[in-house]
PDB file of N, CA and C in Angstrom:
ATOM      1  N   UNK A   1      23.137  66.186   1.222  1.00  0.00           N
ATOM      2  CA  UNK A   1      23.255  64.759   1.279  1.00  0.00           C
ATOM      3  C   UNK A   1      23.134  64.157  -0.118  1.00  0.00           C
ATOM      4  N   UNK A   2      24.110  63.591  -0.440  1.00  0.00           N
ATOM      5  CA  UNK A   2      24.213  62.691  -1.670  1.00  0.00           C
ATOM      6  C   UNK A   2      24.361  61.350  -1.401  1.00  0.00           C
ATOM      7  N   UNK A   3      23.751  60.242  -2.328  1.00  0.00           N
ATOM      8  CA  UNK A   3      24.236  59.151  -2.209  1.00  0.00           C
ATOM      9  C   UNK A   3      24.479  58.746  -3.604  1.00  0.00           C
ATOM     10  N   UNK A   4      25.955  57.865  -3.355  1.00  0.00           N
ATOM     11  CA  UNK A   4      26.584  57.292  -4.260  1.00  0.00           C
ATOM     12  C   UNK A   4      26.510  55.797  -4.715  1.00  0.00           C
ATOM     13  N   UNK A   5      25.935  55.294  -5.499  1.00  0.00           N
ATOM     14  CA  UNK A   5      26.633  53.448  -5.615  1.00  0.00           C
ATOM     15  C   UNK A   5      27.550  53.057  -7.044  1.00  0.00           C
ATOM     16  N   UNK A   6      28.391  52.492  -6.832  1.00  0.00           N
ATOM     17  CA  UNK A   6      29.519  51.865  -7.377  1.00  0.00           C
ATOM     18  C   UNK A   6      29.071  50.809  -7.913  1.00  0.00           C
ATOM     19  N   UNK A   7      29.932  50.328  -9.248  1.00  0.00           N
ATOM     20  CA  UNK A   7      29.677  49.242  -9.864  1.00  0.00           C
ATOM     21  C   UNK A   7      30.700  49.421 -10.863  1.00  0.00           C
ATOM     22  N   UNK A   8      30.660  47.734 -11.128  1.00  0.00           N
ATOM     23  CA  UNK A   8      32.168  47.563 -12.429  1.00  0.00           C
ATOM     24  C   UNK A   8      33.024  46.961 -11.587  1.00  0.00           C
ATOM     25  N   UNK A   9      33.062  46.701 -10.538  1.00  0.00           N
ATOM     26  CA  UNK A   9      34.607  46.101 -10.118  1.00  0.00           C
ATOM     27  C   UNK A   9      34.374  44.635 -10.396  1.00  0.00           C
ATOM     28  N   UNK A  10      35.534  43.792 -10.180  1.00  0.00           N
ATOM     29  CA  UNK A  10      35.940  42.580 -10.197  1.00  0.00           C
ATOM     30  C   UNK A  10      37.286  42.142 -10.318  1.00  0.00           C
ATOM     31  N   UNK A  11      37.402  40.976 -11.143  1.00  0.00           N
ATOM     32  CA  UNK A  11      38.512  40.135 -10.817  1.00  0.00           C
ATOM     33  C   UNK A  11      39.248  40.111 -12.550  1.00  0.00           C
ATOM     34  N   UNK A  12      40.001  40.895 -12.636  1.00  0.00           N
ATOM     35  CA  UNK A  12      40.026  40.526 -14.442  1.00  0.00           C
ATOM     36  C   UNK A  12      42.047  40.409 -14.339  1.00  0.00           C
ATOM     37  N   UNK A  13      42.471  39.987 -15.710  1.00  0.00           N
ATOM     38  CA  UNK A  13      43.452  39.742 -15.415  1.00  0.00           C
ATOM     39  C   UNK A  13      44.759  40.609 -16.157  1.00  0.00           C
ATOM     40  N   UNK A  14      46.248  40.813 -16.133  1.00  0.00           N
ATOM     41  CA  UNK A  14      47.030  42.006 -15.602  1.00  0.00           C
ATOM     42  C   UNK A  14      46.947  42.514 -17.644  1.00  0.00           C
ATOM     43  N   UNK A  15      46.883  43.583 -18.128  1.00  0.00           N
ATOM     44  CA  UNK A  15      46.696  43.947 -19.375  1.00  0.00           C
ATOM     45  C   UNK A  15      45.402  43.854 -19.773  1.00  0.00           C
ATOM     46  N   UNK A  16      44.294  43.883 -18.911  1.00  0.00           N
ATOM     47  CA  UNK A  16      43.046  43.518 -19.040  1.00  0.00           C
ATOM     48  C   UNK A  16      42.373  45.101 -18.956  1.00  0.00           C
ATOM     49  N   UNK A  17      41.221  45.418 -18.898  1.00  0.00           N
ATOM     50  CA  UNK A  17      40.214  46.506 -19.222  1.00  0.00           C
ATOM     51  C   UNK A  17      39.311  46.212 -17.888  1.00  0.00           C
ATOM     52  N   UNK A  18      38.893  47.628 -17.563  1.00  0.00           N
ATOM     53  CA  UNK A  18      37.626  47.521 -16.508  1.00  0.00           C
ATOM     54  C   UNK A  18      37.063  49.025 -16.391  1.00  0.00           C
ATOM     55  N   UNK A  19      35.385  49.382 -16.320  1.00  0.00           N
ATOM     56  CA  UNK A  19      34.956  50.221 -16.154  1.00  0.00           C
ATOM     57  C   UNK A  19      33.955  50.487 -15.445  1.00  0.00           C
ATOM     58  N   UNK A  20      34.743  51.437 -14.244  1.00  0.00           N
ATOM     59  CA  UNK A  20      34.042  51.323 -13.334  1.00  0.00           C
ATOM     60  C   UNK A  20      32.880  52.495 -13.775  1.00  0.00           C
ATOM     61  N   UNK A  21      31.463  52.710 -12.705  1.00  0.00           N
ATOM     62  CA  UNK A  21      30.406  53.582 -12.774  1.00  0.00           C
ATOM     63  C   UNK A  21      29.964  53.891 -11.382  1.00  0.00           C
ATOM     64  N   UNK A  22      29.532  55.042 -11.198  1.00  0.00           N
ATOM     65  CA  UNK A  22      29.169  55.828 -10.014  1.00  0.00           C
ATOM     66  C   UNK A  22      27.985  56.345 -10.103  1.00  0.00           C
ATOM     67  N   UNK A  23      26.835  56.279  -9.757  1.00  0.00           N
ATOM     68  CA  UNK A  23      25.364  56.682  -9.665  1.00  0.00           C
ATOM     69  C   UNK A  23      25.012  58.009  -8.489  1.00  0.00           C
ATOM     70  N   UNK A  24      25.068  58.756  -8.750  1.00  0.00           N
ATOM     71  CA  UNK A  24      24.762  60.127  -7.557  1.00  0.00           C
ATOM     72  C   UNK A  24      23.458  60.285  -7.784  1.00  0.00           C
ATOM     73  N   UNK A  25      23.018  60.660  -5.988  1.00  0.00           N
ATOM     74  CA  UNK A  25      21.172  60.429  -6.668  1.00  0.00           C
ATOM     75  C   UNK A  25      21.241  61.856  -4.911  1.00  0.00           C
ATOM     76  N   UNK A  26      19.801  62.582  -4.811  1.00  0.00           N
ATOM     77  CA  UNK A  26      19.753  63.224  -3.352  1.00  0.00           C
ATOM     78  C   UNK A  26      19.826  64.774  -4.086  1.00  0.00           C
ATOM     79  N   UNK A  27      20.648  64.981  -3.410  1.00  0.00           N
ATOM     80  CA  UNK A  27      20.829  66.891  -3.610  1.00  0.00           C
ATOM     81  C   UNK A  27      22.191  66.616  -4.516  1.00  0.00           C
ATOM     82  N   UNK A  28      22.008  66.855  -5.722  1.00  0.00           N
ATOM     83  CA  UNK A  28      22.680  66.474  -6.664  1.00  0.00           C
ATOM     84  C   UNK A  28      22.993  68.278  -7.392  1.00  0.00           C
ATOM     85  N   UNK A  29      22.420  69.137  -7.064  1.00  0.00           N
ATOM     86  CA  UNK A  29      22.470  70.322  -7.565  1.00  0.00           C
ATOM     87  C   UNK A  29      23.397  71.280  -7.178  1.00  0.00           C
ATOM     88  N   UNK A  30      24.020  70.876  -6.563  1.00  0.00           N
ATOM     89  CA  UNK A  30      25.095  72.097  -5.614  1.00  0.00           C
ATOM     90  C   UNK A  30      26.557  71.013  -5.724  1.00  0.00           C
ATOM     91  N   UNK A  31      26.386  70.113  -6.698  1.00  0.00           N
ATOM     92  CA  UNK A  31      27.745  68.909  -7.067  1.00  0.00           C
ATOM     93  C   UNK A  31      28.886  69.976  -8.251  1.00  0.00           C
ATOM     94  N   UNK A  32      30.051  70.162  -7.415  1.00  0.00           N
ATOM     95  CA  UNK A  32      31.021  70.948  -8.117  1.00  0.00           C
ATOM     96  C   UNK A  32      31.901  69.998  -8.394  1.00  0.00           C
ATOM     97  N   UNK A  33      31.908  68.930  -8.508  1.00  0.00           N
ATOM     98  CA  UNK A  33      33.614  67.654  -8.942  1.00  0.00           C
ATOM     99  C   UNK A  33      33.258  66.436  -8.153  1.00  0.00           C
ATOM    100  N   UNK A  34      32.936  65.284  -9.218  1.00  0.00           N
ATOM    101  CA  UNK A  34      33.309  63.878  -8.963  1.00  0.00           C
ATOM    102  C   UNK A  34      34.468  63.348  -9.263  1.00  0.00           C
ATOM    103  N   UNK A  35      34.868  62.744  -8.464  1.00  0.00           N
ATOM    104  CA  UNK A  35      36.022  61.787  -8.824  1.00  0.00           C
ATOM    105  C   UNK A  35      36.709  60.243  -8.201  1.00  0.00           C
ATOM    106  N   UNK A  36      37.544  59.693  -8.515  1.00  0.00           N
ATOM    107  CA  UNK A  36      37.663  58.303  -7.809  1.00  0.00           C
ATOM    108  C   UNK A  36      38.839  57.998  -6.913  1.00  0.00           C
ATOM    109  N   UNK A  37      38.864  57.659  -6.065  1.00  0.00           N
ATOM    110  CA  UNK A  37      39.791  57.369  -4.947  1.00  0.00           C
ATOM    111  C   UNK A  37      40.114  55.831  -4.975  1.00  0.00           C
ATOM    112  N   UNK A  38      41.821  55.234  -4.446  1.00  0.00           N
ATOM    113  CA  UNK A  38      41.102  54.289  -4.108  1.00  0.00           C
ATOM    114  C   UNK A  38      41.890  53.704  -2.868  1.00  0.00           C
ATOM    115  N   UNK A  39      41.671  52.388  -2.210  1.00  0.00           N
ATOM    116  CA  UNK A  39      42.613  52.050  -1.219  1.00  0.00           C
ATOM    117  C   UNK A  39      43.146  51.093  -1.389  1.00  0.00           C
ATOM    118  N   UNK A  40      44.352  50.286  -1.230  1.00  0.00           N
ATOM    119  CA  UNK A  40      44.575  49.231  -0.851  1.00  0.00           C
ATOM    120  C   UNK A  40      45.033  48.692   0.708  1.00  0.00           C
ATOM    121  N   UNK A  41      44.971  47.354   1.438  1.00  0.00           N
ATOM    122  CA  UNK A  41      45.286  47.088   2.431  1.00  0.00           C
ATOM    123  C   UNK A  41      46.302  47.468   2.568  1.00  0.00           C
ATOM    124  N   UNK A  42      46.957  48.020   4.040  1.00  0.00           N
ATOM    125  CA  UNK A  42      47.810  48.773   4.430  1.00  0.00           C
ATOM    126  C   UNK A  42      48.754  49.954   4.417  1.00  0.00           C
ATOM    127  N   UNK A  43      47.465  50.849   3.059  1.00  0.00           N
ATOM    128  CA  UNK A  43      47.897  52.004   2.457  1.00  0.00           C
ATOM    129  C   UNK A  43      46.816  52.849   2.318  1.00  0.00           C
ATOM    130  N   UNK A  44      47.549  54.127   2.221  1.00  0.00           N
ATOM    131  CA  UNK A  44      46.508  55.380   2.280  1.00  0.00           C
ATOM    132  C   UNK A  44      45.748  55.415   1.303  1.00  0.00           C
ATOM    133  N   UNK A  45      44.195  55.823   1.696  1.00  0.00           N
ATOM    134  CA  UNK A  45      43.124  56.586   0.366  1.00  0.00           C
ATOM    135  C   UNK A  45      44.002  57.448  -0.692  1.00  0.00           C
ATOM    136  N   UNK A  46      44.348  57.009  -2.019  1.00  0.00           N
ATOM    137  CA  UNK A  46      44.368  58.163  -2.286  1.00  0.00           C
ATOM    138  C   UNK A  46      43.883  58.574  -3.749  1.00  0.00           C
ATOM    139  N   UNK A  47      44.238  59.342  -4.503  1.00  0.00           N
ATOM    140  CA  UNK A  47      43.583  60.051  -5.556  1.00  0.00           C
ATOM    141  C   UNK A  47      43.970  59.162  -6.768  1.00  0.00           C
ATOM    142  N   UNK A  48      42.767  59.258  -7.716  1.00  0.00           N
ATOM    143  CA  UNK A  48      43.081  58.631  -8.884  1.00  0.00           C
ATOM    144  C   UNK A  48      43.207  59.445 -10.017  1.00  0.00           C
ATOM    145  N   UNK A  49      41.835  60.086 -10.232  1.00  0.00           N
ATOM    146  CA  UNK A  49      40.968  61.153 -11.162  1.00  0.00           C
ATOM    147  C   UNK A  49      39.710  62.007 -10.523  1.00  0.00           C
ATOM    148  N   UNK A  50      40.122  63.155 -11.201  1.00  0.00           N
ATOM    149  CA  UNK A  50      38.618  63.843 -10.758  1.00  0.00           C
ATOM    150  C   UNK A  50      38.105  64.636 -11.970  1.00  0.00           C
ATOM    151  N   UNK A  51      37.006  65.236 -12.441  1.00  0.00           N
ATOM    152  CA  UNK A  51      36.402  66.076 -13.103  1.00  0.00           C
ATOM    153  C   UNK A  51      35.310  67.202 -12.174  1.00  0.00           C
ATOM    154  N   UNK A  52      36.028  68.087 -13.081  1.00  0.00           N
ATOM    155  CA  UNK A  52      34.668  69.364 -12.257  1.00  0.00           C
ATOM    156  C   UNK A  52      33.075  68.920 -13.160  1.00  0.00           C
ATOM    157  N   UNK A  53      32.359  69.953 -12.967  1.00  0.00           N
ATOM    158  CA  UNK A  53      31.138  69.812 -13.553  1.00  0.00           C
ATOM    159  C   UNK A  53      30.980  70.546 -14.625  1.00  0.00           C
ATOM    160  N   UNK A  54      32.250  71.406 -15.630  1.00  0.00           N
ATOM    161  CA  UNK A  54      32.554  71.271 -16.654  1.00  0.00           C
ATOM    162  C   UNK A  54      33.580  71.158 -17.599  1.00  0.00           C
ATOM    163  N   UNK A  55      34.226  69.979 -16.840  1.00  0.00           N
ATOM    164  CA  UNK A  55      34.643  68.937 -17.867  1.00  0.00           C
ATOM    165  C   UNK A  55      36.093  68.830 -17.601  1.00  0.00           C
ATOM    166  N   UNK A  56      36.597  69.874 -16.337  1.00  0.00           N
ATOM    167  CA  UNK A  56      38.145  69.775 -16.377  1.00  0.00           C
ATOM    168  C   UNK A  56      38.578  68.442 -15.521  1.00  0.00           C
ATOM    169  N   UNK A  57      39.494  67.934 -16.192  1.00  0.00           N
ATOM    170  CA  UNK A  57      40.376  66.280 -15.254  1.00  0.00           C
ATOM    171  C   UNK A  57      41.539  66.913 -14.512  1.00  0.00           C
ATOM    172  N   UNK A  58      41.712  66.119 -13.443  1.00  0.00           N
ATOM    173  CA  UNK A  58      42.946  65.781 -12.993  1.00  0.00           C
ATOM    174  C   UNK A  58      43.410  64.294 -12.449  1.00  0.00           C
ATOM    175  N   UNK A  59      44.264  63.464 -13.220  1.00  0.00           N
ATOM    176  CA  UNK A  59      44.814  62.171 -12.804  1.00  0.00           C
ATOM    177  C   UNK A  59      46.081  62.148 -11.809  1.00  0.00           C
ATOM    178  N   UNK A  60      46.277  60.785 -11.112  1.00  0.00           N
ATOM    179  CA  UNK A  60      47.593  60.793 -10.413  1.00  0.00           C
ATOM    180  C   UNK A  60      48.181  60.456 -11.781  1.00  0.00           C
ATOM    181  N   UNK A  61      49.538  60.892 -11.520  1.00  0.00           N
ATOM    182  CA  UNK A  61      50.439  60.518 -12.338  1.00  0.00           C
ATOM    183  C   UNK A  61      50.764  58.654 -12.453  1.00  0.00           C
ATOM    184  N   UNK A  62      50.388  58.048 -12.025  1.00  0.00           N
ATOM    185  CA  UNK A  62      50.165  56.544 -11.718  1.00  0.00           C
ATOM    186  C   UNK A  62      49.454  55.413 -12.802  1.00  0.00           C
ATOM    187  N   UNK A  63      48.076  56.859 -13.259  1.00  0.00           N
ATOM    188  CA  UNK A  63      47.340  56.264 -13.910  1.00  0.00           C
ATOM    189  C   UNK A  63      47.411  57.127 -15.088  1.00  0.00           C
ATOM    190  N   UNK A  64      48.227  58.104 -15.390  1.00  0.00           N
ATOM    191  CA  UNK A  64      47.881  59.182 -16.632  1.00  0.00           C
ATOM    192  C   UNK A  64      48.006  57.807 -17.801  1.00  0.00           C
ATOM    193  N   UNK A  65      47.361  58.261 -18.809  1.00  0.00           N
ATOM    194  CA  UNK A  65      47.738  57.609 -19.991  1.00  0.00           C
ATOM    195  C   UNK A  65      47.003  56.007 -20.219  1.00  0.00           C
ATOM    196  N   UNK A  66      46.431  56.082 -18.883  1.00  0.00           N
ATOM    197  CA  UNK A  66      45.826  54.385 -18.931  1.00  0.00           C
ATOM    198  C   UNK A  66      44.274  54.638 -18.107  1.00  0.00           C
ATOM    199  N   UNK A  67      44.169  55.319 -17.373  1.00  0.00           N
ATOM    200  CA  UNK A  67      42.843  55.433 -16.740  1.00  0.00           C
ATOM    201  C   UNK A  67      42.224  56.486 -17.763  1.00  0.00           C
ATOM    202  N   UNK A  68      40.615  56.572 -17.683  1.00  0.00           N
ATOM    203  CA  UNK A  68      39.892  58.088 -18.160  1.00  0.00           C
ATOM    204  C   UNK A  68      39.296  58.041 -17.335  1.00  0.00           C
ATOM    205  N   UNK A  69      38.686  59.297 -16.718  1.00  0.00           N
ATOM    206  CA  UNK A  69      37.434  59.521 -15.976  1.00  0.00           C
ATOM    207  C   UNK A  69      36.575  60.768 -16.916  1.00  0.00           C
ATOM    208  N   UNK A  70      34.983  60.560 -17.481  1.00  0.00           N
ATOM    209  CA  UNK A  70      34.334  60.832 -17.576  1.00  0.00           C
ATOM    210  C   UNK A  70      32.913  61.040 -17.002  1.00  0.00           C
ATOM    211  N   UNK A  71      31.951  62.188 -17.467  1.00  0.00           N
ATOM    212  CA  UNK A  71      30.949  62.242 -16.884  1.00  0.00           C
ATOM    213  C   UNK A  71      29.423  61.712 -17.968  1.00  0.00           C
ATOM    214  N   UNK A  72      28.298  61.469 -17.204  1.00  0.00           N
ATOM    215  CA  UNK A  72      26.850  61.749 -18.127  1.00  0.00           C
ATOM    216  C   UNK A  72      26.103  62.828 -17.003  1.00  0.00           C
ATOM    217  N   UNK A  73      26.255  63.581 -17.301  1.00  0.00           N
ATOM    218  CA  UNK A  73      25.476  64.790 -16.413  1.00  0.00           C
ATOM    219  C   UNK A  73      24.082  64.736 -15.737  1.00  0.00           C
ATOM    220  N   UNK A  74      23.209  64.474 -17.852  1.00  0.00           N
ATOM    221  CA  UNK A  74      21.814  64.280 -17.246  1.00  0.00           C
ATOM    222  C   UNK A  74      21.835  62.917 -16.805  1.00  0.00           C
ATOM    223  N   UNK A  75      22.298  61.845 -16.218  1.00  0.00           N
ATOM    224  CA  UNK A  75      22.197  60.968 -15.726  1.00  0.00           C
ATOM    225  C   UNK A  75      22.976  60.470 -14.085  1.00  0.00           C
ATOM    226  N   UNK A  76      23.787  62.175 -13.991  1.00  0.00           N
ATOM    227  CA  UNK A  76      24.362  62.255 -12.516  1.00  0.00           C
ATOM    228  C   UNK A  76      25.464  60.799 -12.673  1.00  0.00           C
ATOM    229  N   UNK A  77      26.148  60.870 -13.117  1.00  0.00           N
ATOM    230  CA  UNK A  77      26.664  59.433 -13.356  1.00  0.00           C
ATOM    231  C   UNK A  77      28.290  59.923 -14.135  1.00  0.00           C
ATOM    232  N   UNK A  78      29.239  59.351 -12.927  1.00  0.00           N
ATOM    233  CA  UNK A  78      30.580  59.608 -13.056  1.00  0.00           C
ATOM    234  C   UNK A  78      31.269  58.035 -14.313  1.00  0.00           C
ATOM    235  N   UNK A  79      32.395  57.974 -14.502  1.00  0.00           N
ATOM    236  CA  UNK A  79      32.585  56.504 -15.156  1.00  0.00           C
ATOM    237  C   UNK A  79      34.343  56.639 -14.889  1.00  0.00           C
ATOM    238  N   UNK A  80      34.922  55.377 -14.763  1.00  0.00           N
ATOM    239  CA  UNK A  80      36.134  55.385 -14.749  1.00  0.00           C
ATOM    240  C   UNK A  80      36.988  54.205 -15.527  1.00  0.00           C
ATOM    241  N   UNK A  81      37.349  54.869 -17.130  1.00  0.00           N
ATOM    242  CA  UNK A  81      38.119  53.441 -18.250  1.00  0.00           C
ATOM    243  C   UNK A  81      39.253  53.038 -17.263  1.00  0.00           C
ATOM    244  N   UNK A  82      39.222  51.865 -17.456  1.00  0.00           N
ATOM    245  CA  UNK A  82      40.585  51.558 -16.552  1.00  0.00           C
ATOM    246  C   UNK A  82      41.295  50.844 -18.035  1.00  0.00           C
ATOM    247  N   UNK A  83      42.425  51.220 -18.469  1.00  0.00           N
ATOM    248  CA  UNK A  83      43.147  49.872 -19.468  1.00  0.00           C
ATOM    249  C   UNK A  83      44.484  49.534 -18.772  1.00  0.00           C
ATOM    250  N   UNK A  84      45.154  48.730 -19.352  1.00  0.00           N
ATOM    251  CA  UNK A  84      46.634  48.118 -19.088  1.00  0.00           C
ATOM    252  C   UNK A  84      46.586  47.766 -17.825  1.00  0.00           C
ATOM    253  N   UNK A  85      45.584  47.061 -17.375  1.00  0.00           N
ATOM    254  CA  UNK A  85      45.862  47.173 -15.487  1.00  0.00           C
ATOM    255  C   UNK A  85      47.110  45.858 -14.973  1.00  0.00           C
ATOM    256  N   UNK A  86      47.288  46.738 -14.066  1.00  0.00           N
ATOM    257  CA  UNK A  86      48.651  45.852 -13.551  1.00  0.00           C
ATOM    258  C   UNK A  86      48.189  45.536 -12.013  1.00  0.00           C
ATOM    259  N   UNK A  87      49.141  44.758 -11.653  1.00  0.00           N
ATOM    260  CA  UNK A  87      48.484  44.019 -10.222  1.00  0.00           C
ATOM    261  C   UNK A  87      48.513  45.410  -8.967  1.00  0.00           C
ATOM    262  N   UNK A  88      49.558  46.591  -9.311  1.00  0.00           N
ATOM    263  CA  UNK A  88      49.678  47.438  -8.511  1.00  0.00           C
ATOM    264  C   UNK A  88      48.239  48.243  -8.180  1.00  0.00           C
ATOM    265  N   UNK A  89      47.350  48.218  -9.316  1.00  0.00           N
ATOM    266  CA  UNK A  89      45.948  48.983  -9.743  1.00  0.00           C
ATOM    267  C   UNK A  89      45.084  48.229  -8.448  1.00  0.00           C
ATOM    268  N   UNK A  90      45.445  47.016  -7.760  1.00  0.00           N
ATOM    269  CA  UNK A  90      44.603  46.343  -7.433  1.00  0.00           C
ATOM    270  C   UNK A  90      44.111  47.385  -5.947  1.00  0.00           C
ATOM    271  N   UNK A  91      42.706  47.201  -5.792  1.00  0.00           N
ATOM    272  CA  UNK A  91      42.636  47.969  -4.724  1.00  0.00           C
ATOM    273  C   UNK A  91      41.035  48.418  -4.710  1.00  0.00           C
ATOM    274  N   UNK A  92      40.077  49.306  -3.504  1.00  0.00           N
ATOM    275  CA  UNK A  92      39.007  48.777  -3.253  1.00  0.00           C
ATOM    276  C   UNK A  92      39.257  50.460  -3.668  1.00  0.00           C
ATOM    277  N   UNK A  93      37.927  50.843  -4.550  1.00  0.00           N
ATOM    278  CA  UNK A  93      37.951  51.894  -5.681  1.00  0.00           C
ATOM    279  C   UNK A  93      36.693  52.454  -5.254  1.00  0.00           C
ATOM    280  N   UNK A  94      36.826  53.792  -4.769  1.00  0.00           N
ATOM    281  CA  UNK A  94      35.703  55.097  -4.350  1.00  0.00           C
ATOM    282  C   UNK A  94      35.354  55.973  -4.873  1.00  0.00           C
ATOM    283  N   UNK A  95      33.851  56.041  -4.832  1.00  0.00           N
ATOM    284  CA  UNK A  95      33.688  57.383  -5.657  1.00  0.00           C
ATOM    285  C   UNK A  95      33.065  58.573  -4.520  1.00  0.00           C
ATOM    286  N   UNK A  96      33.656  59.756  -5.132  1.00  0.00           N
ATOM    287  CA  UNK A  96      33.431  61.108  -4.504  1.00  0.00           C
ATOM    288  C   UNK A  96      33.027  62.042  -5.112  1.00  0.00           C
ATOM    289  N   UNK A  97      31.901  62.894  -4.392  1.00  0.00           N
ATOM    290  CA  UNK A  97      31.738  64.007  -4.740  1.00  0.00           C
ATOM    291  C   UNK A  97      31.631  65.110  -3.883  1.00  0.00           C
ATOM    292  N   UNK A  98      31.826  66.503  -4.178  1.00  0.00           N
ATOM    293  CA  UNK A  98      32.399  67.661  -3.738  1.00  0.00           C
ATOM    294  C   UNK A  98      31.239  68.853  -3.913  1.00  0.00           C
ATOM    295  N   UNK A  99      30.433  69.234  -2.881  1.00  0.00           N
ATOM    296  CA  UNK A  99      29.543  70.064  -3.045  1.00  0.00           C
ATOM    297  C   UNK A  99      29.930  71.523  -2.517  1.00  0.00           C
ATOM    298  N   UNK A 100      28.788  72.569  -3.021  1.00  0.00           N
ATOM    299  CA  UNK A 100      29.813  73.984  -2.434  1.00  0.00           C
ATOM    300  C   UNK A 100      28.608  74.371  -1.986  1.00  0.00           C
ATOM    301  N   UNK A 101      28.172  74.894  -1.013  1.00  0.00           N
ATOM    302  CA  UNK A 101      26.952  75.765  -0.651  1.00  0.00           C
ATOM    303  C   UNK A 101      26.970  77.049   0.120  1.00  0.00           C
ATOM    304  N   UNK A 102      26.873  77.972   0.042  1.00  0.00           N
ATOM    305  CA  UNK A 102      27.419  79.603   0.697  1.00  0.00           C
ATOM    306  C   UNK A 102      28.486  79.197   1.424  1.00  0.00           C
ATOM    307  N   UNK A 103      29.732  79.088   0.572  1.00  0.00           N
ATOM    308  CA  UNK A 103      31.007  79.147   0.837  1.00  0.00           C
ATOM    309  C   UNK A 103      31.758  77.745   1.436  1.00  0.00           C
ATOM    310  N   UNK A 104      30.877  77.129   1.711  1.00  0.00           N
ATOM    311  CA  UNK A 104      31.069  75.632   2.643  1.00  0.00           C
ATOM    312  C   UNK A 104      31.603  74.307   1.551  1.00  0.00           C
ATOM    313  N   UNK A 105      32.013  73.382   1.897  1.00  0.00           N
ATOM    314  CA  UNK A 105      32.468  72.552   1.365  1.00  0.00           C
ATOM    315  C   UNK A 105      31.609  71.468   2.555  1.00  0.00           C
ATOM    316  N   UNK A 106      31.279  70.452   0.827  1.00  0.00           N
ATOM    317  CA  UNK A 106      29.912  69.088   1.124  1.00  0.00           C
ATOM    318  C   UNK A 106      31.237  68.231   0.649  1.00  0.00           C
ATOM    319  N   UNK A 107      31.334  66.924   1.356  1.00  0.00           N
ATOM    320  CA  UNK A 107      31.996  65.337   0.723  1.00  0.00           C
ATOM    321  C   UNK A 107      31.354  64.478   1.131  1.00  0.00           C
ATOM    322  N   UNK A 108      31.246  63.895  -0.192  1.00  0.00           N
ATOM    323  CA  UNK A 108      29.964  62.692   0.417  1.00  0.00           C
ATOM    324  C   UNK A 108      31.471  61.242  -0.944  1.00  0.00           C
ATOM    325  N   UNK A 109      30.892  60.128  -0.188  1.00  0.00           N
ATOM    326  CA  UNK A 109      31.742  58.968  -0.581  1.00  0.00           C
ATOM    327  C   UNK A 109      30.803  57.637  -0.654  1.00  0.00           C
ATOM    328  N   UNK A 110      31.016  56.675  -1.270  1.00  0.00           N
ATOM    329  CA  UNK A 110      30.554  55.708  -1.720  1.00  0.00           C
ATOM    330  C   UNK A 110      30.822  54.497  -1.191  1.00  0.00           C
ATOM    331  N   UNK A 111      30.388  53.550  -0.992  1.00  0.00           N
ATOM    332  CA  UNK A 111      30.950  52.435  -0.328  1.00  0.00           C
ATOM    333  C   UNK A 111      32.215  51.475  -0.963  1.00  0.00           C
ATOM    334  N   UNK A 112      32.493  51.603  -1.852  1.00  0.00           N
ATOM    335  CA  UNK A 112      33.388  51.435  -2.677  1.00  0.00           C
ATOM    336  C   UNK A 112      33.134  50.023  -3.854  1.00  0.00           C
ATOM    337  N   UNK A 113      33.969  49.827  -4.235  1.00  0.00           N
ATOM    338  CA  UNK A 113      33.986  48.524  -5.697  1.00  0.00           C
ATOM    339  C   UNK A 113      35.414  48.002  -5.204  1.00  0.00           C
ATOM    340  N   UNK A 114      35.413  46.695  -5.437  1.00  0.00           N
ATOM    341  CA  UNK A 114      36.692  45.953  -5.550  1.00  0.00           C
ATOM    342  C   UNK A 114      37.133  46.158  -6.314  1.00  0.00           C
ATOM    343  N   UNK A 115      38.862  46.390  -7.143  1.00  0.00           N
ATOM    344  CA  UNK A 115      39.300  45.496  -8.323  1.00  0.00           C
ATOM    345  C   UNK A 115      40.622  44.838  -7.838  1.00  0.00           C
ATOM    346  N   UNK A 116      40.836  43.949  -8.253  1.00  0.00           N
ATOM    347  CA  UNK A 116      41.406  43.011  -8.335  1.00  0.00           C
ATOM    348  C   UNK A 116      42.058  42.745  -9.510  1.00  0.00           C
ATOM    349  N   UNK A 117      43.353  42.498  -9.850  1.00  0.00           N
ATOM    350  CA  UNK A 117      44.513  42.897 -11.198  1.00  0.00           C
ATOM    351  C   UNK A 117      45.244  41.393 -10.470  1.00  0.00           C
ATOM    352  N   UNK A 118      45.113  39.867 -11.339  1.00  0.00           N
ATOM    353  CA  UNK A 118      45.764  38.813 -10.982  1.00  0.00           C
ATOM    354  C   UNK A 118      45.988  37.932 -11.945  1.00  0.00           C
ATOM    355  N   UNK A 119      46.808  37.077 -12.340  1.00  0.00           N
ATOM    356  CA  UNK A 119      47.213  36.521 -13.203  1.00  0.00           C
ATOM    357  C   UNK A 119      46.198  34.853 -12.909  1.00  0.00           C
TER     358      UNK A 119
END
């Protein structure tokens, strides 16, 4: 059992900057990859960025080149640069993490962050 809380979202406007943060707190020791999801109304969860727990990324192609996702380890604490955001970015933004324990797969999720990309 992990728990996650989110922070950084809001309302900023389209070529604007935002960085989101993810707090993992619980059984934090068996955490193999955080990363961020997100949704918008009437569309699927889906992938943004992820990092393992040493150090490898994977982005959607959506966001390469404009999002980062980084970690602070000793602080259990994921982060996500957002730059150039466009109104398409807009959408309610999750964080995840991926645990492994004798062979099993743990997902635990966050309640999410707004952002909002509006002129």
């Amino acid at each position: 059992q992990v728990q996650l809380v989110e922070s950084g979202g809001g309302l900023v406007q389209p070529g604007g900057s935002l960085r989101l943060s993810c707090a993992a707190s619980g059984s934090i020791y068996s955490i193999k990859l955080m990363g961020w999801y997100r949704q918008a109304p009437g569309k699927q969860r889906e992938l943004v960025s992820t990092i393992t727990k040493d150090g490898e990324t994977n982005s959607a192609d959506s966001v390469k080149g404009r999002f980062t996702i980084s970690t602070n380890n000793a602080k259990n604490t994921v982060y996500l640069q957002m730059n150039s955001l466009t109104p398409e970015d807009t959408a309610k933004y999750y964080c995840n993490v991926v645990r492994i324990m004798y062979g099993e797969q743990y997902v635990d999720w966050g309640q999410g962050t707004q952002v909002t990309v509006s002129s």
